[in-house]
PDB file of N, CA and C in Angstrom:
ATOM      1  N   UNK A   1      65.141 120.138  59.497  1.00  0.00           N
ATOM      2  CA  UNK A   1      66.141 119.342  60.168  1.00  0.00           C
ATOM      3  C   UNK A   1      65.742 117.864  60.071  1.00  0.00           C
ATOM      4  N   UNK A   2      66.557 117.260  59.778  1.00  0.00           N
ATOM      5  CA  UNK A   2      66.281 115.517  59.395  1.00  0.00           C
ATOM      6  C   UNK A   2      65.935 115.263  60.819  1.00  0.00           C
ATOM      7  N   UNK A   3      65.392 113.427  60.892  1.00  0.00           N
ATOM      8  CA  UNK A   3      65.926 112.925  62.078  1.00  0.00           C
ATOM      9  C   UNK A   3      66.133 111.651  61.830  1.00  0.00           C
ATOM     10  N   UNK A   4      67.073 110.928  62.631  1.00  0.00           N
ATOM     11  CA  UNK A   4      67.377 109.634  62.110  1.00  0.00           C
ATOM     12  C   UNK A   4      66.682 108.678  63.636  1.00  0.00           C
ATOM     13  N   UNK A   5      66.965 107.286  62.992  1.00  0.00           N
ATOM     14  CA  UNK A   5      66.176 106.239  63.513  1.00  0.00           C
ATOM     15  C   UNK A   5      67.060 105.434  63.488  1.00  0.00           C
ATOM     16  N   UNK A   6      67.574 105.031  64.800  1.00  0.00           N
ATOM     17  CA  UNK A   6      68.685 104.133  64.895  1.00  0.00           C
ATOM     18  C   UNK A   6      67.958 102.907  65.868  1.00  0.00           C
ATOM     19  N   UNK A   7      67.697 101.724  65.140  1.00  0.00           N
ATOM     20  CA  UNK A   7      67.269 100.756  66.383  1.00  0.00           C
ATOM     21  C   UNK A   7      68.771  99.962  67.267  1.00  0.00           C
ATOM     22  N   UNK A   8      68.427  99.523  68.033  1.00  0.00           N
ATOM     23  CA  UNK A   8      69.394  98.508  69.098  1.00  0.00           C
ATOM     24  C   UNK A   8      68.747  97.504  69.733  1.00  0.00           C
ATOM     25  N   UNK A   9      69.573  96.639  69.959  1.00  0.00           N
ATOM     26  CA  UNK A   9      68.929  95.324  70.911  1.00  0.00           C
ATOM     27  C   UNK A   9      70.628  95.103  71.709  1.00  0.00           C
ATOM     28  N   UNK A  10      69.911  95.051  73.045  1.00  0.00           N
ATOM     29  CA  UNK A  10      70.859  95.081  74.073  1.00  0.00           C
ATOM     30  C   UNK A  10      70.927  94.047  75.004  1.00  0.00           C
ATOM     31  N   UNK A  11      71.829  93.140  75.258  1.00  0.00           N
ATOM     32  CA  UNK A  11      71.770  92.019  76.355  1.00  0.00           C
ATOM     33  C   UNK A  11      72.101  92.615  77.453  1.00  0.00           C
ATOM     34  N   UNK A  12      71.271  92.395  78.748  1.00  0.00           N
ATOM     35  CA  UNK A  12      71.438  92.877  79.753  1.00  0.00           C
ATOM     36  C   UNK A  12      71.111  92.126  80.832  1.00  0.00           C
ATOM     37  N   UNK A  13      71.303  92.470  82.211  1.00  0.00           N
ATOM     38  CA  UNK A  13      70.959  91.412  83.582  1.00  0.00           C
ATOM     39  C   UNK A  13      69.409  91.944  83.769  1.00  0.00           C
ATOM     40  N   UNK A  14      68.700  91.667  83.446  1.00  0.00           N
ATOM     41  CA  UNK A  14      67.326  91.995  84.531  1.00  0.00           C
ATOM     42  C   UNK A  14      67.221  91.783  85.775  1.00  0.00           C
ATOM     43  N   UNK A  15      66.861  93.068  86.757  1.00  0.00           N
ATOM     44  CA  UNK A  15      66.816  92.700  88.252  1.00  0.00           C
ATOM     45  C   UNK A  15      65.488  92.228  88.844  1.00  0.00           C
ATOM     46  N   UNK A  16      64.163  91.980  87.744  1.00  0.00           N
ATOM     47  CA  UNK A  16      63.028  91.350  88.077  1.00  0.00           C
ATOM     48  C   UNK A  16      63.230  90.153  88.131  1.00  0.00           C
ATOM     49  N   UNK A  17      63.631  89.399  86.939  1.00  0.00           N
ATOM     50  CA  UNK A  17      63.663  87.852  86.661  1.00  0.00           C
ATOM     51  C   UNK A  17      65.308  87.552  87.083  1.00  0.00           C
ATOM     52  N   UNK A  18      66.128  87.912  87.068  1.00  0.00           N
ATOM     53  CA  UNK A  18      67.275  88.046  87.444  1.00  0.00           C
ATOM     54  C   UNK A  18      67.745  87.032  86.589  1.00  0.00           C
ATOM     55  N   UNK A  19      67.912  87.024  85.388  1.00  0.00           N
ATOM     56  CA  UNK A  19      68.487  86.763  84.420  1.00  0.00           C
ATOM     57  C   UNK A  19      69.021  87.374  83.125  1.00  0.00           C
ATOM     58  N   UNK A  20      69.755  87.121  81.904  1.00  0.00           N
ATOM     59  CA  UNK A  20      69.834  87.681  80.768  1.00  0.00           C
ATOM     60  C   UNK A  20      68.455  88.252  80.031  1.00  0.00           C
ATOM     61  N   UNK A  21      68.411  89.451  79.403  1.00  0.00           N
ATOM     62  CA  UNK A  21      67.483  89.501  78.372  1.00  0.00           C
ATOM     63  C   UNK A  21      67.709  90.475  77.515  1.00  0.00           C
ATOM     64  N   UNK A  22      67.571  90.454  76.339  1.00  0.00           N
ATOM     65  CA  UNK A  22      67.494  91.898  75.463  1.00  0.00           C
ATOM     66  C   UNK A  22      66.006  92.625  75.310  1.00  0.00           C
ATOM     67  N   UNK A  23      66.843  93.801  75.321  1.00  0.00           N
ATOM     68  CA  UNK A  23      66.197  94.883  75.796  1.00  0.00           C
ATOM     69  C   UNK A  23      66.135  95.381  74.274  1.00  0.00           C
ATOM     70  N   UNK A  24      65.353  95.538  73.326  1.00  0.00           N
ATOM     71  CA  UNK A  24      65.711  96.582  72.196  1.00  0.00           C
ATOM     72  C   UNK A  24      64.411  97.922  71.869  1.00  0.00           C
ATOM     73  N   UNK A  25      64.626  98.720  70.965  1.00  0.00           N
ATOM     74  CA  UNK A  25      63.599  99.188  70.369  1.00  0.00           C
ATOM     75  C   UNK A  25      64.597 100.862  69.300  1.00  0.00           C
ATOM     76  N   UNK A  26      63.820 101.783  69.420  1.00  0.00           N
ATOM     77  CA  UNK A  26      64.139 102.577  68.491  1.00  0.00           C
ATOM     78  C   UNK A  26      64.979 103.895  68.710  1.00  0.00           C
ATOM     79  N   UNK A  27      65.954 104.822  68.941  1.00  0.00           N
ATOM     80  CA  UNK A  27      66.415 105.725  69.432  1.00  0.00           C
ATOM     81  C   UNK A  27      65.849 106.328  67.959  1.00  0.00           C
ATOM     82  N   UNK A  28      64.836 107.519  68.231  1.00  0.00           N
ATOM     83  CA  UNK A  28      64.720 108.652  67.435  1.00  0.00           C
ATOM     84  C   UNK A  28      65.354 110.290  67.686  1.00  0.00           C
ATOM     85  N   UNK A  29      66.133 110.654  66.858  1.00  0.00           N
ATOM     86  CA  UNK A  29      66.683 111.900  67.328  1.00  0.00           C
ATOM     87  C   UNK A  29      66.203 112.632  66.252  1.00  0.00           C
ATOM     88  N   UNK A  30      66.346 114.092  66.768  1.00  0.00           N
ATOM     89  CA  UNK A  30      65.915 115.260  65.993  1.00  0.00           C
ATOM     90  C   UNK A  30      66.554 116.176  66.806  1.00  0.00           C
ATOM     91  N   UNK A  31      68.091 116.599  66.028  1.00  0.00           N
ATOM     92  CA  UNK A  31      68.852 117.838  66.470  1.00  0.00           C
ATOM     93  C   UNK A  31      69.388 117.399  67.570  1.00  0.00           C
ATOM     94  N   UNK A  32      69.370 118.293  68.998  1.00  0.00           N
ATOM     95  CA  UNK A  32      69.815 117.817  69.903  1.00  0.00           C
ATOM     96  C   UNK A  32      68.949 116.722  70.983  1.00  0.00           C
ATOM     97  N   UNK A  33      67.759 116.041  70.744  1.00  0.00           N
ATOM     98  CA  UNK A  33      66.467 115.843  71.065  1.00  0.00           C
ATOM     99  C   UNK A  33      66.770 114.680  71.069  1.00  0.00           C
ATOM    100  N   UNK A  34      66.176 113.757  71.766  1.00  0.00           N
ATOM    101  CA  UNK A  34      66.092 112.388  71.240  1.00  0.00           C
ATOM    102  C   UNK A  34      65.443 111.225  72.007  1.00  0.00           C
ATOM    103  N   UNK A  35      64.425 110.140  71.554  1.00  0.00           N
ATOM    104  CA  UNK A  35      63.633 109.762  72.654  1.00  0.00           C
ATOM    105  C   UNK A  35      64.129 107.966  72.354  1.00  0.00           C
ATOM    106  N   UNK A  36      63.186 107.062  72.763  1.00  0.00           N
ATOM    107  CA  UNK A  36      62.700 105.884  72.374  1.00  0.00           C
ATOM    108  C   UNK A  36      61.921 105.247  72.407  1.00  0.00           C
ATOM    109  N   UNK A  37      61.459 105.254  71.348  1.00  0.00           N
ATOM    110  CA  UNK A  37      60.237 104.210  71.185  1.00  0.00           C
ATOM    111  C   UNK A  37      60.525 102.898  70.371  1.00  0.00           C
ATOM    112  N   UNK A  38      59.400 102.124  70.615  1.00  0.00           N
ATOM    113  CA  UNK A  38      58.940 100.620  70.660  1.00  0.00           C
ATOM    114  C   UNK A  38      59.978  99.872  71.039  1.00  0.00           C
ATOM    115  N   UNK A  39      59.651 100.046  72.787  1.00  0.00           N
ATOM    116  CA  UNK A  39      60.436  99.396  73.472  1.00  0.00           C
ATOM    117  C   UNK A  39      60.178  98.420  73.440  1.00  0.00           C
ATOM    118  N   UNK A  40      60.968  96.854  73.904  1.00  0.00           N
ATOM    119  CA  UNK A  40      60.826  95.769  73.988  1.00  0.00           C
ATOM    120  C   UNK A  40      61.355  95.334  74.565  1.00  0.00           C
ATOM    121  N   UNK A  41      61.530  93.991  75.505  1.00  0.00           N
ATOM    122  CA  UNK A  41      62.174  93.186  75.704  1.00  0.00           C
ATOM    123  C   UNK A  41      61.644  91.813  75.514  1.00  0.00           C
ATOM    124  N   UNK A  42      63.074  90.653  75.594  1.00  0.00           N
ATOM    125  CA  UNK A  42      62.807  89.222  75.129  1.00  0.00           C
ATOM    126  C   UNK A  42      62.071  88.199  75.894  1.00  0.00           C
ATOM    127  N   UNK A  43      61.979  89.110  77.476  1.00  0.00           N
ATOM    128  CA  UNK A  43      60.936  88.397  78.165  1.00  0.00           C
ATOM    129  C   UNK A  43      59.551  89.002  79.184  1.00  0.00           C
ATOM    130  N   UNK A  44      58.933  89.885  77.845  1.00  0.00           N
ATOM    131  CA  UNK A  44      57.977  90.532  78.075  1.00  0.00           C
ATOM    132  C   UNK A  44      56.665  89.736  78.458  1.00  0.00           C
ATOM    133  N   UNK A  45      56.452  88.786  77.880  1.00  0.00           N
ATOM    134  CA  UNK A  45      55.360  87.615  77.830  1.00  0.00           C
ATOM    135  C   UNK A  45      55.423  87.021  79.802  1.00  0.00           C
ATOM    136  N   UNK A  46      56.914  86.907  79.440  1.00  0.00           N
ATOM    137  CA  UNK A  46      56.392  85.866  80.636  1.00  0.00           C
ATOM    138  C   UNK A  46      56.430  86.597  81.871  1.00  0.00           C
ATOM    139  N   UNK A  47      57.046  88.181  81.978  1.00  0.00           N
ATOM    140  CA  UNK A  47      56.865  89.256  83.216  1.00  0.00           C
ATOM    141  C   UNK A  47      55.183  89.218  83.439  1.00  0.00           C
ATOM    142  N   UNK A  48      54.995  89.923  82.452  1.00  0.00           N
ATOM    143  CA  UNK A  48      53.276  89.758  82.097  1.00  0.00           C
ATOM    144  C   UNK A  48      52.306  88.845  83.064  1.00  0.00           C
ATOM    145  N   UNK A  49      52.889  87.328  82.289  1.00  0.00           N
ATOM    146  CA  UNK A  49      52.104  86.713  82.915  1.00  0.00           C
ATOM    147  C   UNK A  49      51.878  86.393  84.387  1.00  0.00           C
ATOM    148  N   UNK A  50      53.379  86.673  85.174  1.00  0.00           N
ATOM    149  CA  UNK A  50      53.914  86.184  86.460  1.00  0.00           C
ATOM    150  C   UNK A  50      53.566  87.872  87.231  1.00  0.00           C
ATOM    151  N   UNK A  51      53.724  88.462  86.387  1.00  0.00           N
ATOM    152  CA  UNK A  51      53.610  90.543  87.533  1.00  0.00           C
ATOM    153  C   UNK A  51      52.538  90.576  87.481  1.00  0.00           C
ATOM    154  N   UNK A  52      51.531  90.712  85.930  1.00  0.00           N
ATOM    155  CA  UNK A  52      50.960  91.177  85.411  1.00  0.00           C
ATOM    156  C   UNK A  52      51.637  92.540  84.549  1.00  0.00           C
ATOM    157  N   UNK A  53      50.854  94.097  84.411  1.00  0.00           N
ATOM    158  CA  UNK A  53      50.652  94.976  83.719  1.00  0.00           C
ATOM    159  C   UNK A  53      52.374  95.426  84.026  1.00  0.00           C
ATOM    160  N   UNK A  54      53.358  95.700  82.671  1.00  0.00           N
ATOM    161  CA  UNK A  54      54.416  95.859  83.034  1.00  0.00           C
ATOM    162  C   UNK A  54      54.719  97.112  84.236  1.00  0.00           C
ATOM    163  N   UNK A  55      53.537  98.421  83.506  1.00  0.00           N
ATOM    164  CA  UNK A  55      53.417  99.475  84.495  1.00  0.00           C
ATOM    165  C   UNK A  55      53.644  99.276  86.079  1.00  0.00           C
ATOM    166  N   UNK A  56      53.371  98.076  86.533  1.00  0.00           N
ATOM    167  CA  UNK A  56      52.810  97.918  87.545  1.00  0.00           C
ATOM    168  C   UNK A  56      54.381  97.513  88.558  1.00  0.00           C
ATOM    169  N   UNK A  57      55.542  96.637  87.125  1.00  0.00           N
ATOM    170  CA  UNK A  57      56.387  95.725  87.489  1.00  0.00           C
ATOM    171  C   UNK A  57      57.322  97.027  88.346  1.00  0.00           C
ATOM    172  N   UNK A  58      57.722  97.130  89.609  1.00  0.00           N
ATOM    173  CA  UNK A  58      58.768  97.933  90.438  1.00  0.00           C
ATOM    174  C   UNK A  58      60.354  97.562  89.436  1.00  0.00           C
ATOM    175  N   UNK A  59      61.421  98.293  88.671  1.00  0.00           N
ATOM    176  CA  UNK A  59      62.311  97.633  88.732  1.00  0.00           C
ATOM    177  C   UNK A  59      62.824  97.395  87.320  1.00  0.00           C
ATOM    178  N   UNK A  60      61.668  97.372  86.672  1.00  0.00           N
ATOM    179  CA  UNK A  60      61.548  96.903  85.195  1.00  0.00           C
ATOM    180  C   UNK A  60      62.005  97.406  84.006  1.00  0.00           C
ATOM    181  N   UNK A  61      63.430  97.234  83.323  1.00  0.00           N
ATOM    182  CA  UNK A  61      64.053  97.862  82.815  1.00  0.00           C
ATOM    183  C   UNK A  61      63.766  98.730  81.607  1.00  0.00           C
ATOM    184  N   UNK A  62      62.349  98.807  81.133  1.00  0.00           N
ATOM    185  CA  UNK A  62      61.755  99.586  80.231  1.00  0.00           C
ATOM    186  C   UNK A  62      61.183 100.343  81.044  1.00  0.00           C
ATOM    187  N   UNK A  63      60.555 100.700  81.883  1.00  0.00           N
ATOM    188  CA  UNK A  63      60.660 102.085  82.556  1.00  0.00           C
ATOM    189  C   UNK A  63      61.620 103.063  82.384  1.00  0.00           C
ATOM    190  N   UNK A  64      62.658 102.394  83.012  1.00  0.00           N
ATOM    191  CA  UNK A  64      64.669 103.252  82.905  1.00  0.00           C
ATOM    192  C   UNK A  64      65.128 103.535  81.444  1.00  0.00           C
ATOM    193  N   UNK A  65      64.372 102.850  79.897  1.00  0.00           N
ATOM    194  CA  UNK A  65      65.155 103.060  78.995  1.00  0.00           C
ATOM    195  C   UNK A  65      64.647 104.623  78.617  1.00  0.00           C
ATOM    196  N   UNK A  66      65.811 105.258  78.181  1.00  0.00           N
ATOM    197  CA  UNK A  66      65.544 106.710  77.823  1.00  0.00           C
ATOM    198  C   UNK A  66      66.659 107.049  76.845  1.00  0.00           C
ATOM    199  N   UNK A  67      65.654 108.397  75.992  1.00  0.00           N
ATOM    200  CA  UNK A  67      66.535 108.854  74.836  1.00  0.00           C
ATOM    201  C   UNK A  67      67.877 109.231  75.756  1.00  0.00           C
TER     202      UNK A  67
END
C-alpha cells in the first residue's frame, strides 16, 4: 500500500502570542492512517525564547496539530 506526503502551511490566530502565524509541516497517510510530522510554526524562536521548552507552552498550537 503506497503512502503519500502532503505538506501544508496554515495561517492561523495563536492563543499564546495572540497573533497571526503559520503553522505548517507534513500530513503522512497510509490507507486509512494518517499522522504529522515536522511540525512547525513561524514563531517558534521567539515562544522559545519568552516560554521556554515548547512542551512546556499550555495552549500551543502544535500540541493540537493531528493527523
Amino acid at each position: 500500500m503506497p503512502s503519500t506526503r502532503d505538506p501544508f502551511a496554515l495561517p492561523v490566530e495563536c492563543p499564546v502570542v495572540q497573533m497571526h502565524v503559520i503553522v505548517s509541516g507534513i500530513r503522512v497517510s497510509l490507507g486509512s492512517e494518517s499522522a504529522i510530522t515536522a511540525k512547525m510554526c513561524s514563531n517558534v524562536e521567539r515562544c522559545v525564547a519568552n516560554h521556554g521548552a515548547i512542551e512546556r507552552i499550555g495552549g500551543c498550537l502544535l500540541h493540537n496539530l493531528m493527523g
